[in-house]
C-alpha atoms as a PDB file:
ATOM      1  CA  UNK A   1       2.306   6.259 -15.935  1.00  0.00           C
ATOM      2  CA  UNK A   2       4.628   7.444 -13.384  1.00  0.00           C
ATOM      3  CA  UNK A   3       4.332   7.277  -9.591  1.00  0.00           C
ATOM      4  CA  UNK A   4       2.584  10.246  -8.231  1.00  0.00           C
ATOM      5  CA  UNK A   5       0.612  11.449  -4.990  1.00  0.00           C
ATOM      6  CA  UNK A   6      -3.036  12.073  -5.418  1.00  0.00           C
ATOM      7  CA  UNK A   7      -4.999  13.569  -2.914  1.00  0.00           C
ATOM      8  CA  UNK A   8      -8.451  11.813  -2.471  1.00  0.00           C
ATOM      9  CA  UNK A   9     -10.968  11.015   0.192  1.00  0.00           C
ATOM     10  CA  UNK A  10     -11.786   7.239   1.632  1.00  0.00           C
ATOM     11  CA  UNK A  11     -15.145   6.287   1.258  1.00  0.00           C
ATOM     12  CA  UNK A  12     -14.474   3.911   4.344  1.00  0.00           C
ATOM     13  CA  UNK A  13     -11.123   3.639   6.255  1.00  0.00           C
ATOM     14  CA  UNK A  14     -10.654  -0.291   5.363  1.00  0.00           C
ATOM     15  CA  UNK A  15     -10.410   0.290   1.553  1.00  0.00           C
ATOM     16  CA  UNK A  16      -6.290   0.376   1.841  1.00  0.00           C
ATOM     17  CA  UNK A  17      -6.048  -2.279   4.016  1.00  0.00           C
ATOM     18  CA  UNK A  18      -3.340  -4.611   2.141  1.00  0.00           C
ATOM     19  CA  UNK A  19      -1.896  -1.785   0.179  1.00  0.00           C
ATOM     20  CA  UNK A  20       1.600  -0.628   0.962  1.00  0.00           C
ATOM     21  CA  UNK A  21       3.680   2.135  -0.335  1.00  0.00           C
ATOM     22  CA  UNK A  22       4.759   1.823  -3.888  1.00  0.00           C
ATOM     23  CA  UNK A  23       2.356  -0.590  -4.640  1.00  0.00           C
ATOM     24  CA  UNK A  24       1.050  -0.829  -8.193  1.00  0.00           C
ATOM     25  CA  UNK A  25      -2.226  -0.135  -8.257  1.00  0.00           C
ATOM     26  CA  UNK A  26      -6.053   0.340 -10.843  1.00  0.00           C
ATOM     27  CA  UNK A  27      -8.591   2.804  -8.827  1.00  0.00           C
ATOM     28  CA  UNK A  28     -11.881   4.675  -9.792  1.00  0.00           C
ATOM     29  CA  UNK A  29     -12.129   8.138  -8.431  1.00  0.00           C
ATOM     30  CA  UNK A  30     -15.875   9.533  -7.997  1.00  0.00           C
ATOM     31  CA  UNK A  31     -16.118  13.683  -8.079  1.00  0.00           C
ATOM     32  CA  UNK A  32     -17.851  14.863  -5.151  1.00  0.00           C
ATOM     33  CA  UNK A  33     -18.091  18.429  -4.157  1.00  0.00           C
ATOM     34  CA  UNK A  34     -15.108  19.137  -6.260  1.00  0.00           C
ATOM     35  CA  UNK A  35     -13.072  16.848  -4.735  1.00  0.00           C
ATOM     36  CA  UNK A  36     -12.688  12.919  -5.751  1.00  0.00           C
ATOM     37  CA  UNK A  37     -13.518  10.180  -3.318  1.00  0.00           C
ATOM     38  CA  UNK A  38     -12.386   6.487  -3.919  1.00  0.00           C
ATOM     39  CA  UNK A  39     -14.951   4.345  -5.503  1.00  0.00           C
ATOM     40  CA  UNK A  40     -12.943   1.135  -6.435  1.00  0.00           C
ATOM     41  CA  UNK A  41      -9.217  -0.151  -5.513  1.00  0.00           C
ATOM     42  CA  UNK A  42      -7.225  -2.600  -6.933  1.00  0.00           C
ATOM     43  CA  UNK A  43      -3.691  -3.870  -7.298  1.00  0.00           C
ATOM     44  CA  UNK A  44      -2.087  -3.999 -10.890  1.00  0.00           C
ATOM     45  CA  UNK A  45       0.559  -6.319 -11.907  1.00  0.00           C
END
């Protein structure tokens, strides 16, 4: 898929430590109060 911005909330502020812009990345959004919070983050190859 292409890049794109996504807006969703951090469960906890350390969950894009190691992540930098343009990184390639595999995530798990949870819908909360009609919004999506980050369950799971990881980098794809």
């Amino acid at each position: 898929m292409a890049a794109m911005t996504m807006n969703i909330r951090l469960k906890a502020a350390n969950q894009l430590d190691g992540f930098q812009p343009g990184d390639k990345v595999r995530f798990i959004p949870d819908k909360v109060d009609g919004g999506y919070v980050l369950r799971t983050i990881e980098k794809a190859e």
